[in-house]
Structures are given as C-alpha cells and as structure tokens.
N, C-alpha and C. Protein backbone atom coordinates (compact mmCIF):
# COMPACT_ATOMS: atom_id res chain seq x y z
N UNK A 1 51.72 8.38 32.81
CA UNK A 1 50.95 8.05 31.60
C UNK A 1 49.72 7.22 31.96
N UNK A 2 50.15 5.90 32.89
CA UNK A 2 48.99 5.71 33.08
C UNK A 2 47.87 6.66 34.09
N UNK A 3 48.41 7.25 34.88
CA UNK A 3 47.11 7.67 35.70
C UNK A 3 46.36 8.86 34.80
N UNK A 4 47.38 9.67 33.62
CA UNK A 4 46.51 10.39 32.98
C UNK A 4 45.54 9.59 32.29
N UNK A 5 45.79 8.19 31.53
CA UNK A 5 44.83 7.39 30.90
C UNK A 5 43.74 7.10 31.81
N UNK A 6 44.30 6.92 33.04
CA UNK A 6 42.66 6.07 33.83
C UNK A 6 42.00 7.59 33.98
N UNK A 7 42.54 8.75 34.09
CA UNK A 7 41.42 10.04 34.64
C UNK A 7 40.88 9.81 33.38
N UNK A 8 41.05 10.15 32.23
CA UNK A 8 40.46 10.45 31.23
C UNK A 8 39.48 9.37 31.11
N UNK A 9 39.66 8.26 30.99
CA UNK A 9 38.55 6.95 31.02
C UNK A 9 37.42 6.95 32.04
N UNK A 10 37.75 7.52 33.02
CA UNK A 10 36.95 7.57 34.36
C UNK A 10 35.77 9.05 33.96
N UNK A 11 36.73 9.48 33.41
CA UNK A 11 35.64 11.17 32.79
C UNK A 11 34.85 10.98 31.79
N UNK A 12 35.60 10.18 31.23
CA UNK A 12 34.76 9.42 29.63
C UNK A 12 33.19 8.53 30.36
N UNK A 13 33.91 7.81 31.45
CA UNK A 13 32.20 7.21 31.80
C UNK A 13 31.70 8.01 32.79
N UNK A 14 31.79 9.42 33.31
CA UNK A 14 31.02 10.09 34.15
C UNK A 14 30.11 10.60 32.90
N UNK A 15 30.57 11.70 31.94
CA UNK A 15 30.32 11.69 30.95
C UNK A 15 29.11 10.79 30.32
N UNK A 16 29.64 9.80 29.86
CA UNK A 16 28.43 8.64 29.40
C UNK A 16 27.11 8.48 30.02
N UNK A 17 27.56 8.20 31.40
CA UNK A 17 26.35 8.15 32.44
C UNK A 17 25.61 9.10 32.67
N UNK A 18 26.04 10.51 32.52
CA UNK A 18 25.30 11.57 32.65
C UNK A 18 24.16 11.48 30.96
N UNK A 19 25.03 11.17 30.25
CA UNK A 19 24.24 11.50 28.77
C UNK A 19 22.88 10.27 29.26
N UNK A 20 23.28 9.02 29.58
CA UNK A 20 22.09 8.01 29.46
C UNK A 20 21.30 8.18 30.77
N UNK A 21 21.66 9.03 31.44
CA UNK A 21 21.02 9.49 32.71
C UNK A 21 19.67 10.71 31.97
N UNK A 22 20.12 11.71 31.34
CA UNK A 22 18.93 12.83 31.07
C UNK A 22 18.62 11.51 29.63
N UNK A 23 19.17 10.99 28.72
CA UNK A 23 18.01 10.34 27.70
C UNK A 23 17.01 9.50 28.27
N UNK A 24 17.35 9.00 29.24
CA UNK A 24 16.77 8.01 30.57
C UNK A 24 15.68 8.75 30.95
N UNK A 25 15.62 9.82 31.46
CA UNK A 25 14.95 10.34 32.35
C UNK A 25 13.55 10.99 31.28
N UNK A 26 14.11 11.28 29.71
CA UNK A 26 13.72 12.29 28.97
C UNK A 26 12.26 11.75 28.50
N UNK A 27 12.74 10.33 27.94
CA UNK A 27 12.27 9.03 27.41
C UNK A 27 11.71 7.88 28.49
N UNK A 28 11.01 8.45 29.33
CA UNK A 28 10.57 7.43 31.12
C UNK A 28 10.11 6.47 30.27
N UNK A 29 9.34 5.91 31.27
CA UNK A 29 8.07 5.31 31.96
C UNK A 29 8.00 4.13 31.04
N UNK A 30 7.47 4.31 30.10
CA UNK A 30 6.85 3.22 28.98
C UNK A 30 7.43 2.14 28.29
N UNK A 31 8.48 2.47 27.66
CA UNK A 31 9.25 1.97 26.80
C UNK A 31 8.63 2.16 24.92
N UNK A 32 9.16 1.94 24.24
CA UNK A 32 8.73 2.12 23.09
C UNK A 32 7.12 1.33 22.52
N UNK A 33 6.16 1.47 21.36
CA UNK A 33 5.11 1.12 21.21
C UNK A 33 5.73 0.63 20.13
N UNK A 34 5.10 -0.01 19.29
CA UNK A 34 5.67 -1.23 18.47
C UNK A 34 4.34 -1.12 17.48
N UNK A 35 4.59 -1.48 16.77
CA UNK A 35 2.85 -1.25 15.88
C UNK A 35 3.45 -1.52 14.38
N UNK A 36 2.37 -3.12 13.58
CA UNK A 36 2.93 -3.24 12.37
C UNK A 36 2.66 -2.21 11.45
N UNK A 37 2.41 -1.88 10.42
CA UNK A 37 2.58 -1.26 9.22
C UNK A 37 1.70 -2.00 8.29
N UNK A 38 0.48 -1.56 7.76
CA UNK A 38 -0.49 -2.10 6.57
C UNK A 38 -0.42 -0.92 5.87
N UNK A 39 -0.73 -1.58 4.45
CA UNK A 39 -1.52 -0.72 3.04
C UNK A 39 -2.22 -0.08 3.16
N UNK A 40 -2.31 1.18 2.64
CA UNK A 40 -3.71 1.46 2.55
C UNK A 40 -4.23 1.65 1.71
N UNK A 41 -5.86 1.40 1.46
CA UNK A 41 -6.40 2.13 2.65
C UNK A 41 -7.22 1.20 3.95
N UNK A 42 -7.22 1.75 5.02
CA UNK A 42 -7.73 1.20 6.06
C UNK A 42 -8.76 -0.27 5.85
N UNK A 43 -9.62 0.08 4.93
CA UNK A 43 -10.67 -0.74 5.12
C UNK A 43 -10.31 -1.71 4.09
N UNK A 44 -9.49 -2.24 3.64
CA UNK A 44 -8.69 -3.06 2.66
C UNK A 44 -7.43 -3.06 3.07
N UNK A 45 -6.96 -2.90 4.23
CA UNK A 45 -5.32 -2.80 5.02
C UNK A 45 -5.25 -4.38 4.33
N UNK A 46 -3.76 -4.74 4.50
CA UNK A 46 -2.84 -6.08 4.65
C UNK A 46 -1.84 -5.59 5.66
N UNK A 47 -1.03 -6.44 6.34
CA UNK A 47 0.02 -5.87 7.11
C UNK A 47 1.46 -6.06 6.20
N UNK A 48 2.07 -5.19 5.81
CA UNK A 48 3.12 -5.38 5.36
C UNK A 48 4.42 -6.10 6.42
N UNK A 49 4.97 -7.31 5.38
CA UNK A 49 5.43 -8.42 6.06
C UNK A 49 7.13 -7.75 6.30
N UNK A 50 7.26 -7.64 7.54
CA UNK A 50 8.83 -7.20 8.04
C UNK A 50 8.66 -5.67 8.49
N UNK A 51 7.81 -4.98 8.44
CA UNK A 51 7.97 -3.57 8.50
C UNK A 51 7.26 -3.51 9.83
N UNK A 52 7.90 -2.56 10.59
CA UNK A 52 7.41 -2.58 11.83
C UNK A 52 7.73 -0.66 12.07
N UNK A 53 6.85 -0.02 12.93
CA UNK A 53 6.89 1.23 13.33
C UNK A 53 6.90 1.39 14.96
N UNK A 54 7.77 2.21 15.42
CA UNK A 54 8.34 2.51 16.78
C UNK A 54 8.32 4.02 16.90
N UNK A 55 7.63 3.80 18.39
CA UNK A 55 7.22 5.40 18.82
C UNK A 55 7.64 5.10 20.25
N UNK A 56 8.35 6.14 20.75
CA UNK A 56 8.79 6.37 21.82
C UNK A 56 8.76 7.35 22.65
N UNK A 57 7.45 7.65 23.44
CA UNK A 57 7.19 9.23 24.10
C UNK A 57 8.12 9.35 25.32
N UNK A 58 8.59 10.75 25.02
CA UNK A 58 9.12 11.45 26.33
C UNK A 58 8.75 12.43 26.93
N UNK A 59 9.45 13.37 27.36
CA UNK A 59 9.04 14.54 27.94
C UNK A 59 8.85 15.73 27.00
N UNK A 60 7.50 16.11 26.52
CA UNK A 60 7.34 16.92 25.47
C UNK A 60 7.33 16.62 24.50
N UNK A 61 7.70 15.27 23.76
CA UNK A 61 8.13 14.67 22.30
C UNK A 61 8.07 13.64 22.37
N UNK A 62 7.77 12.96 21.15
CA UNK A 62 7.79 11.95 20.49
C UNK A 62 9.43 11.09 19.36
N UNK A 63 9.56 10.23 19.46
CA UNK A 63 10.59 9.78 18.43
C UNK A 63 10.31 8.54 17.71
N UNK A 64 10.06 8.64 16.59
CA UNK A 64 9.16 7.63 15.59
C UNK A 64 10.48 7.07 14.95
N UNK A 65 10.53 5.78 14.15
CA UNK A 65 11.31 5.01 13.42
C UNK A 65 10.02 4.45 12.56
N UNK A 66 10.03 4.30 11.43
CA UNK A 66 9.41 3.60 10.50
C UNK A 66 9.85 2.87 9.28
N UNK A 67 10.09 1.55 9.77
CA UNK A 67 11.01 1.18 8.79
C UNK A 67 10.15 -0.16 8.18
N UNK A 68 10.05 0.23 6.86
CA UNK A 68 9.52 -0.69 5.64
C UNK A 68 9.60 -0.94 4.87
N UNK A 69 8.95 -1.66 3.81
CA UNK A 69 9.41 -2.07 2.59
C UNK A 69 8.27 -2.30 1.66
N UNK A 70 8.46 -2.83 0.50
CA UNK A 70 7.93 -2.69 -0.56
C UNK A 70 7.41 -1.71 -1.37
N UNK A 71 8.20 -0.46 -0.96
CA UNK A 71 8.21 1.10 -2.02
C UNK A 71 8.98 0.73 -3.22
N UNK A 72 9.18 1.56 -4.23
CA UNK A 72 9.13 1.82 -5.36
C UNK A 72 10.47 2.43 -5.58
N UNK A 73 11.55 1.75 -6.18
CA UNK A 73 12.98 2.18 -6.34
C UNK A 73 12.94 3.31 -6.80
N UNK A 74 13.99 4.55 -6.49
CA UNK A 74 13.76 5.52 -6.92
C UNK A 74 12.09 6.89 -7.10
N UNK A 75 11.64 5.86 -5.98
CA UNK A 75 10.38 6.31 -5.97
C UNK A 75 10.39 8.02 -4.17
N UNK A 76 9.82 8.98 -4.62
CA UNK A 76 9.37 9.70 -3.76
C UNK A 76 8.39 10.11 -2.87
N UNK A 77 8.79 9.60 -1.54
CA UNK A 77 7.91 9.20 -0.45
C UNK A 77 7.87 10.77 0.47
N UNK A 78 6.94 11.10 1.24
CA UNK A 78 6.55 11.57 2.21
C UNK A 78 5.81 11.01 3.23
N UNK A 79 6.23 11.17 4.77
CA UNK A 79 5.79 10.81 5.89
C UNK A 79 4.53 11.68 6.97
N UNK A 80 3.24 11.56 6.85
CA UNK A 80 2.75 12.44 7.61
C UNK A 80 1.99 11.67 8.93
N UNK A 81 1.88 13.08 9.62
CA UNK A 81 1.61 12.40 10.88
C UNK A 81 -0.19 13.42 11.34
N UNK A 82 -0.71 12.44 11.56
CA UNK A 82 -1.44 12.18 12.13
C UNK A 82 -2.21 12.25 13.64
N UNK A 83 -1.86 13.89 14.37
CA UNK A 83 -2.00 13.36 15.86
C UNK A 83 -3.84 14.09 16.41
N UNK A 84 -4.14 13.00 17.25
CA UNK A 84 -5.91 13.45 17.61
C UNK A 84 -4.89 13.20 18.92
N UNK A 85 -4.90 14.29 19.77
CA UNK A 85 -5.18 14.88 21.03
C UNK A 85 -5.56 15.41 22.14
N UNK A 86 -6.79 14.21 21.87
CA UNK A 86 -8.08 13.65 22.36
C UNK A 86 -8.72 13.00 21.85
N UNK A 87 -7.50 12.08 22.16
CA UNK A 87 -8.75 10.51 21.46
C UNK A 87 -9.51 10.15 22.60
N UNK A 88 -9.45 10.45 23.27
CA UNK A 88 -10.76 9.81 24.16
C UNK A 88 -12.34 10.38 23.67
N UNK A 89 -12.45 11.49 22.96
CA UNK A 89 -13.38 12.41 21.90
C UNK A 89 -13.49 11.77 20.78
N UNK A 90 -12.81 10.57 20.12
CA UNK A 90 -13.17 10.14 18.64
C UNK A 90 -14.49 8.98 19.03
N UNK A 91 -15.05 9.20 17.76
CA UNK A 91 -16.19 8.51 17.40
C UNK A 91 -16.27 7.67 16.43
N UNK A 92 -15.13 7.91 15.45
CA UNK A 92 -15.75 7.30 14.30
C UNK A 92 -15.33 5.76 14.15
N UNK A 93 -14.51 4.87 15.00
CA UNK A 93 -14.98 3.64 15.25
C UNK A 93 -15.45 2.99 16.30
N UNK A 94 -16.07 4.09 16.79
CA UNK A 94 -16.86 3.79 18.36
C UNK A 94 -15.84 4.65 19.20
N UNK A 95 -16.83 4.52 20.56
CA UNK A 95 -16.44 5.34 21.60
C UNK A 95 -15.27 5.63 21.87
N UNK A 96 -14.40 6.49 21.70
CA UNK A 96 -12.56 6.51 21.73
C UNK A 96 -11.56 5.98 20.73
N UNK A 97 -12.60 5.52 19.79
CA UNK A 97 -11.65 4.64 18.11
C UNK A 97 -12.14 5.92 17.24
N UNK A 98 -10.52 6.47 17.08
CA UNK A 98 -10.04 7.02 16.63
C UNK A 98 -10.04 6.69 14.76
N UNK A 99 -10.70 7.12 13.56
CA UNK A 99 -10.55 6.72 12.46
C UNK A 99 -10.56 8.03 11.62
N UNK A 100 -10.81 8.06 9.98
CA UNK A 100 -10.55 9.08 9.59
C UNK A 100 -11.91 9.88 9.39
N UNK A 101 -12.87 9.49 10.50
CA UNK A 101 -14.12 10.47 10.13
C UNK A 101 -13.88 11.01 11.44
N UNK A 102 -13.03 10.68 12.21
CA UNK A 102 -12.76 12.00 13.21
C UNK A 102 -11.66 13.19 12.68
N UNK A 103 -11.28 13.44 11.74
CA UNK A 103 -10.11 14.25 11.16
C UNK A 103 -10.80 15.50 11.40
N UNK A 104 -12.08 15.57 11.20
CA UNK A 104 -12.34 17.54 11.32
C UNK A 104 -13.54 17.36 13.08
N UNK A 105 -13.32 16.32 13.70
CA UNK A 105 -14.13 16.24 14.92
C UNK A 105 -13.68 17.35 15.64
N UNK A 106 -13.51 18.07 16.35
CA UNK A 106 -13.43 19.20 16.90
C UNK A 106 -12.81 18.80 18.33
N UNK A 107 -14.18 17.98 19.20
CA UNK A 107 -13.61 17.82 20.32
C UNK A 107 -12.46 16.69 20.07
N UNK A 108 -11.89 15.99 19.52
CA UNK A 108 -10.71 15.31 18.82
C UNK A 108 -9.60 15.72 19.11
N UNK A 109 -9.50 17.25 18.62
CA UNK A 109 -8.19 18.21 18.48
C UNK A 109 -6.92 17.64 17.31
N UNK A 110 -7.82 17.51 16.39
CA UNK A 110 -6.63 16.52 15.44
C UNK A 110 -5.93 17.59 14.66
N UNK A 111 -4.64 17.04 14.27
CA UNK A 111 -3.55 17.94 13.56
C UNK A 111 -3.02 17.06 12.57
N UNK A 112 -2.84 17.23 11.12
CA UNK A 112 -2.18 16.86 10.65
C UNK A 112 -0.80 17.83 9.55
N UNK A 113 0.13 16.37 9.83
CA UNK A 113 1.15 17.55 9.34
C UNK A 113 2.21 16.76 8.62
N UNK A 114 3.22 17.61 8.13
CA UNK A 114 4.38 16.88 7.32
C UNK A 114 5.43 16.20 8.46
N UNK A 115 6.31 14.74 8.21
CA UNK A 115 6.80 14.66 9.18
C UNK A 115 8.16 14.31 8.51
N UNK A 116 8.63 13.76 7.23
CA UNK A 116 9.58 13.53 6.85
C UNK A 116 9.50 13.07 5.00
N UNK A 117 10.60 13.21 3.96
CA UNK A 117 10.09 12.83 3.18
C UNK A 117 11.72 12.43 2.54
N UNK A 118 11.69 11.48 1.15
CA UNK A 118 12.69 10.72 1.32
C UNK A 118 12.70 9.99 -0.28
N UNK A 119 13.72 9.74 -0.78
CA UNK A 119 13.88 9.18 -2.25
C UNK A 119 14.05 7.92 -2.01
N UNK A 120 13.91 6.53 -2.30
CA UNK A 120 13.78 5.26 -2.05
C UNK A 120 15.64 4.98 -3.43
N UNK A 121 16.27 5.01 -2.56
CA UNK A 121 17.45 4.86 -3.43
C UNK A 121 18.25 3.56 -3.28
N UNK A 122 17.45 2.48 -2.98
CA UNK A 122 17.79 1.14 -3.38
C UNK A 122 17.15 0.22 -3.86
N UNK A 123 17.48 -0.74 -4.51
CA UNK A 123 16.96 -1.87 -5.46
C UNK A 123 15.76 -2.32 -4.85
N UNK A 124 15.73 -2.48 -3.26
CA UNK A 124 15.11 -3.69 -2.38
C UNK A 124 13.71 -2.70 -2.32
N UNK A 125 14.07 -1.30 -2.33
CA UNK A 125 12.68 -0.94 -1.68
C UNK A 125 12.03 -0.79 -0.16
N UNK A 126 13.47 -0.33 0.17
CA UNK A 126 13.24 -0.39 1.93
C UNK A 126 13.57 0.96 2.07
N UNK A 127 12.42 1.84 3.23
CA UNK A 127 12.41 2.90 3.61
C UNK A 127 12.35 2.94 5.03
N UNK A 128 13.39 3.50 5.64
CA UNK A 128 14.00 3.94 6.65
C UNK A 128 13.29 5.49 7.56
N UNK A 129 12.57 5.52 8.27
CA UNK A 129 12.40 7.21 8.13
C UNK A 129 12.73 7.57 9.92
N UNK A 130 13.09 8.42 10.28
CA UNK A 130 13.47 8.63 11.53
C UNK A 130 13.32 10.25 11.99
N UNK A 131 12.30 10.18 13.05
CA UNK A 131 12.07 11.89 13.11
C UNK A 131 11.34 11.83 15.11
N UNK A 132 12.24 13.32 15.50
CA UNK A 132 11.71 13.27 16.70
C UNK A 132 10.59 14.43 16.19
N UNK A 133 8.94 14.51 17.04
CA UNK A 133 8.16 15.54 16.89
C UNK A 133 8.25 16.08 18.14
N UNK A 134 8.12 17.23 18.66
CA UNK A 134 7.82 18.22 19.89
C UNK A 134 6.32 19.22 20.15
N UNK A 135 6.17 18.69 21.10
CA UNK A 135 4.61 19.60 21.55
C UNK A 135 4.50 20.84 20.78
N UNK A 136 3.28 21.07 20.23
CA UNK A 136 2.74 22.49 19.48
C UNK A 136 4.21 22.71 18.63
N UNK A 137 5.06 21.93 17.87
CA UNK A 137 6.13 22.16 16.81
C UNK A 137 5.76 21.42 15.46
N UNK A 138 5.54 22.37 14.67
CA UNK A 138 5.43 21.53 13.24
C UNK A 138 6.86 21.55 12.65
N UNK A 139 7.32 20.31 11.98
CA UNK A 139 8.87 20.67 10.88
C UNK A 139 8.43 21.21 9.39
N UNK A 140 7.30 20.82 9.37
CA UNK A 140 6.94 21.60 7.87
C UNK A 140 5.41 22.05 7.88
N UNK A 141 4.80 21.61 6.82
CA UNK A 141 3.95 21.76 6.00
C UNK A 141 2.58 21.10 6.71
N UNK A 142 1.96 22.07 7.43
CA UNK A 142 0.89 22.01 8.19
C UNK A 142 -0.63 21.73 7.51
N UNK A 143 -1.41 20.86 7.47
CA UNK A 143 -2.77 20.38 6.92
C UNK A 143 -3.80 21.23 7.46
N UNK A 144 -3.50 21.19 9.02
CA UNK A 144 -4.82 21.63 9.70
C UNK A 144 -4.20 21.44 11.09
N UNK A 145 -5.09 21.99 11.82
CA UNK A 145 -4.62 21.92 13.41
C UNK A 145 -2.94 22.44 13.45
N UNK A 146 -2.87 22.58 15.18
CA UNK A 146 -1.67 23.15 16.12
C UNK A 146 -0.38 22.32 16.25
N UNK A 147 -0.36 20.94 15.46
CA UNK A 147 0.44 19.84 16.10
C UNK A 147 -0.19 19.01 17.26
N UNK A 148 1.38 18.09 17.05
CA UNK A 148 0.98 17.11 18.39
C UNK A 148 0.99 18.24 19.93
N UNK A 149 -0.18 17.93 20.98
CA UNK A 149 -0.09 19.24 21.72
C UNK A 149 0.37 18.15 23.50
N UNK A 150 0.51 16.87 22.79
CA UNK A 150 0.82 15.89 24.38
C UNK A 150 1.26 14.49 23.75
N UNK A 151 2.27 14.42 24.57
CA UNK A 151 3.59 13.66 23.75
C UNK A 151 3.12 12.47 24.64
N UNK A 152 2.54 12.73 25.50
CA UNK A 152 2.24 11.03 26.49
C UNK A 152 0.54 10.49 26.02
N UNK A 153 -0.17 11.58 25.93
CA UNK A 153 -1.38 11.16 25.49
C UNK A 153 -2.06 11.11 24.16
N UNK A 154 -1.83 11.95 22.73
CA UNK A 154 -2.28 11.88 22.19
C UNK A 154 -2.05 10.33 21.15
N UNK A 155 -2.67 10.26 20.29
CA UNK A 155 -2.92 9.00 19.54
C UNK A 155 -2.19 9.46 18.25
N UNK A 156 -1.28 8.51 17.78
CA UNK A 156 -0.24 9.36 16.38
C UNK A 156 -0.73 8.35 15.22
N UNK A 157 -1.20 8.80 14.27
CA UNK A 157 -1.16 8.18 12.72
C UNK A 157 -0.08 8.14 12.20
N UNK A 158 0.20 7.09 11.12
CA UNK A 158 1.24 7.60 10.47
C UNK A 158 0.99 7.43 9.05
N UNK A 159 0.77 8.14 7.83
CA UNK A 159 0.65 7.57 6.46
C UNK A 159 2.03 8.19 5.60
N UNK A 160 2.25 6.79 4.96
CA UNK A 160 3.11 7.42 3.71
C UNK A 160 2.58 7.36 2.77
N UNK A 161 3.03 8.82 1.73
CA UNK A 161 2.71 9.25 0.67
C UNK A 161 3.49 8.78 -0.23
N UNK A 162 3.34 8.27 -1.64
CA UNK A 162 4.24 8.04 -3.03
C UNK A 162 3.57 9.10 -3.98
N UNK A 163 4.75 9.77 -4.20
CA UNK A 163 4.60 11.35 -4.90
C UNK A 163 5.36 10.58 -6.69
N UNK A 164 5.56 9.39 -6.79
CA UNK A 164 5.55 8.99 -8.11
C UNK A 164 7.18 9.15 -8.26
N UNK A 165 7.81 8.49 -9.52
CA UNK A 165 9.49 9.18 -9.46
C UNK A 165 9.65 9.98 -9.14
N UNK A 166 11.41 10.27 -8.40
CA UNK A 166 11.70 10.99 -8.11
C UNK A 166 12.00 12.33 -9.56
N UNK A 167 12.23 13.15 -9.54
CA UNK A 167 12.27 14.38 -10.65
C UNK A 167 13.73 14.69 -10.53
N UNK A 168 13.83 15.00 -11.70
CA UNK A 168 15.47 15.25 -11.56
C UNK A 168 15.34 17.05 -12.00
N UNK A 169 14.37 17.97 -11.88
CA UNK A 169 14.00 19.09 -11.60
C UNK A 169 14.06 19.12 -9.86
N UNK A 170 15.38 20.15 -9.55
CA UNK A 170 15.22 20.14 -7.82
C UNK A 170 13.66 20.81 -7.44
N UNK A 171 13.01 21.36 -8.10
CA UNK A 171 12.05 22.49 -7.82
C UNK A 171 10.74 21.62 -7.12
N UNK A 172 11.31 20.35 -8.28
CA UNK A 172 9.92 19.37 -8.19
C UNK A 172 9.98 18.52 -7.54
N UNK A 173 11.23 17.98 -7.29
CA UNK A 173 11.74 17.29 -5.95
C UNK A 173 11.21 17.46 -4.83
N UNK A 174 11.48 19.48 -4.75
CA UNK A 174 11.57 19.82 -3.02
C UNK A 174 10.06 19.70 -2.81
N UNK A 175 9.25 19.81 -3.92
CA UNK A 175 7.57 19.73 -3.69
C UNK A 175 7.21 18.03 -3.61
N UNK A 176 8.01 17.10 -4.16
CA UNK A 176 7.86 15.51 -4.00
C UNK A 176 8.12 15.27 -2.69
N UNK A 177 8.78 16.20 -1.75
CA UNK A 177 9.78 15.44 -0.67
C UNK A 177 8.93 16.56 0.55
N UNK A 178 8.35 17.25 0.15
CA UNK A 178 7.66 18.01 1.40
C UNK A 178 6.47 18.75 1.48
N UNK A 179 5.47 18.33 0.28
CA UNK A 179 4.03 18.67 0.63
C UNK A 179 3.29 17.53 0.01
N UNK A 180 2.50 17.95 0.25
CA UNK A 180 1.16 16.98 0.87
C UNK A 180 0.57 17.45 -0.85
N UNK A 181 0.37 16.39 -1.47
CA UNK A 181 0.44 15.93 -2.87
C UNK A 181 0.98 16.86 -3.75
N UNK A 182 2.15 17.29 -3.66
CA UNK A 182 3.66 17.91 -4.21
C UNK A 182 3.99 17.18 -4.98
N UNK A 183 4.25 17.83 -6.43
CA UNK A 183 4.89 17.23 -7.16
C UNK A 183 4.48 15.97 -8.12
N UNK A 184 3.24 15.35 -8.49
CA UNK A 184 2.73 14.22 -8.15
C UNK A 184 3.06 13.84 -9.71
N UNK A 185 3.94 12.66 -9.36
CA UNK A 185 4.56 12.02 -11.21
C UNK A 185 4.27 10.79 -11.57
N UNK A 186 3.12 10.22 -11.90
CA UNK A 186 1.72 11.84 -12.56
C UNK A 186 1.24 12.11 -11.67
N UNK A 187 0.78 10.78 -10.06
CA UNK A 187 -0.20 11.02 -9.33
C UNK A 187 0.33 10.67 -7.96
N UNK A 188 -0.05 11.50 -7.05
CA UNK A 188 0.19 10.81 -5.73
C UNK A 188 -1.13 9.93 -5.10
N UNK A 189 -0.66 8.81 -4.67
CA UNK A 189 -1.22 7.88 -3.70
C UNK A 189 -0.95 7.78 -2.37
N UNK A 190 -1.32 7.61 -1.46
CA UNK A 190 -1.58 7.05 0.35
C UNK A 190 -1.42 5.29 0.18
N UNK A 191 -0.02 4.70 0.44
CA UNK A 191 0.09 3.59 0.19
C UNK A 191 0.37 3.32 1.72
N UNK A 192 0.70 3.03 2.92
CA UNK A 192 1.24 2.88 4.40
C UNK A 192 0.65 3.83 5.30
N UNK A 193 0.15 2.87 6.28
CA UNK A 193 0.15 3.58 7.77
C UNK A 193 0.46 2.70 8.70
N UNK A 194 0.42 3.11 9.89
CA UNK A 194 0.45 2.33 11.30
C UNK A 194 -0.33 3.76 12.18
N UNK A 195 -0.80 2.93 13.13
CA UNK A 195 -1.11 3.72 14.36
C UNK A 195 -0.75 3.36 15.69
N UNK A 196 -0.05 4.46 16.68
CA UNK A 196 0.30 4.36 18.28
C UNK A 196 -0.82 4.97 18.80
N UNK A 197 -1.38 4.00 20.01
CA UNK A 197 -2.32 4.16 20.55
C UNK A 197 -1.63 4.92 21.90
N UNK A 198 -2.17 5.57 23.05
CA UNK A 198 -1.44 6.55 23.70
C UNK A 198 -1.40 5.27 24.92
C-alpha cells in the first residue's frame, strides 16, 4: 500500500513539473507587464484607484487579466483590444507613441477587435475579465485589421465598453456582450483603458 502511494505521488509530481515546465517555457523571458487602468477618455484620463491590468506574452499569445472597479451593477460591459503591430510606425504622440490618431496609420498595422464581454453582477462594481489572444486569431467581432500579428512585440490597448443595463431580451444581451456598440440601453460609452507597451 505504501509503495503504491509513493509511485503514484512521485507520478503526480513528474506530471506537475512537466505541466510548469511547457507553461514556463510558453510564457519566457519577461514576466508579466502591469499597467494601471484610467477613464476615459485619454485626454481627461484619472487612474482608477485599485484596478490594475496584466499582460503576459508568450509564445504566439498573449494572456490579459483586467481587473477593476467602479462599473455599474448589473451593468453590460465589453472588452476590446487594441493591437498596433508596429508601434515603432506610430506618430500620433510623437515618434513611436502610439495614440488614437494612429488607428487607420497604415505603417502601424493596427487591429482592433472584440476581446471579452460580461454582466457586472455584484453590488461593489468589480469587473474581472480574463482572456488569452493568439497571433492572426480573432474570438469575435473584428473592427478592422488581421489581429494581434506578434505576441512579443506589438503594443495592446485595452478599452471597456458600457453597453447600458443588462436586457433581459437574450437577443439584446448577446449584442450588449459582443459587439462593438451592441445593444446600447439607451447609449453606449468608452469608460476604461490601460495600455502594454511591448
């Protein structure tokens, strides 16, 4: 009995080590980017107090956490992303500053797209959002451009959308929770961003 317990324990951490061995390897070099979270819009930002956004490039992909607060109980949010894949090509806050008058810059290569979207279903107003992206892969609802096309270099936006209450029509929901001013009860606003610099 015992030596079947120690094989199995001993397989259990070959096992383990192999898993944190390829997430290890997947996820190198850097470690995660850290970046607060302001209002928007840009040129009137505040930093929202406690909310912090985490990007973590690996091999081919990205894995974002955005976790904040002061949304709107019962309120319907969408997450979009933002990637210029060649920011070293933006202009519009000087040489390599990346802003939103580079969005149709060309040499830029900017993409924007849907990245997650979400009902705010507690009192406090804290939104949670968690999404891995993958080279040239959109999960939804495409703006413009190919996607993120370089998971180590490009520069990621992030804005959240408030698509107004949530709808208790699923029809109007699935348009609150996954396009790009879907659903809007009455109106959608651009309230949050952060940006990872590459």
């Amino acid at each position: 009995m015992f030596l079947k317990r120690r094989s199995f324990l001993i397989t259990s951490f070959m096992l383990l080590a192999m898993l944190i061995s390829t997430f290890g390897s997947a996820f190198a070099a850097t470690g995660p980017s850290i970046s607060s979270i302001y209002t928007y819009p840009p040129d009137t930002a505040e930093q929202v107090t406690g909310a912090v956004s985490q990007l973590l490039r690996g091999d081919g992909e990205v894995h974002l956490q955005f976790n904040t607060n002061g949304l709107e109980p019962g309120g319907a949010y969408t997450l979009w992303i933002v990637a210029f894949n060649n920011p070293g090509a933006c202009s519009g806050g000087g040489a390599g500053v990346c802003t939103g008058d580079d969005l149709f810059n060309a040499a830029a290569e900017v993409s924007a797209f849907w990245g997650a979207g979400q009902v705010i279903d507690n009192q406090g107003g804290v939104g949670n959002f968690q999404l891995t992206i993958e080279e040239g892969v959109t999960p939804g609802q495409v703006l413009f451009g190919s996607g993120m096309l370089d998971a180590q270099d490009a520069e990621i936006h992030w804005i959240l959308e408030f698509h107004g209450q949530a709808s208790d029509d699923p029809d109007i929901l699935y348009d609150q929770l996954n396009l790009f001013f879907g659903g809007c009860n009455p109106t959608c606003v651009d309230v949050q961003f952060a940006v990872h610099k590459p």
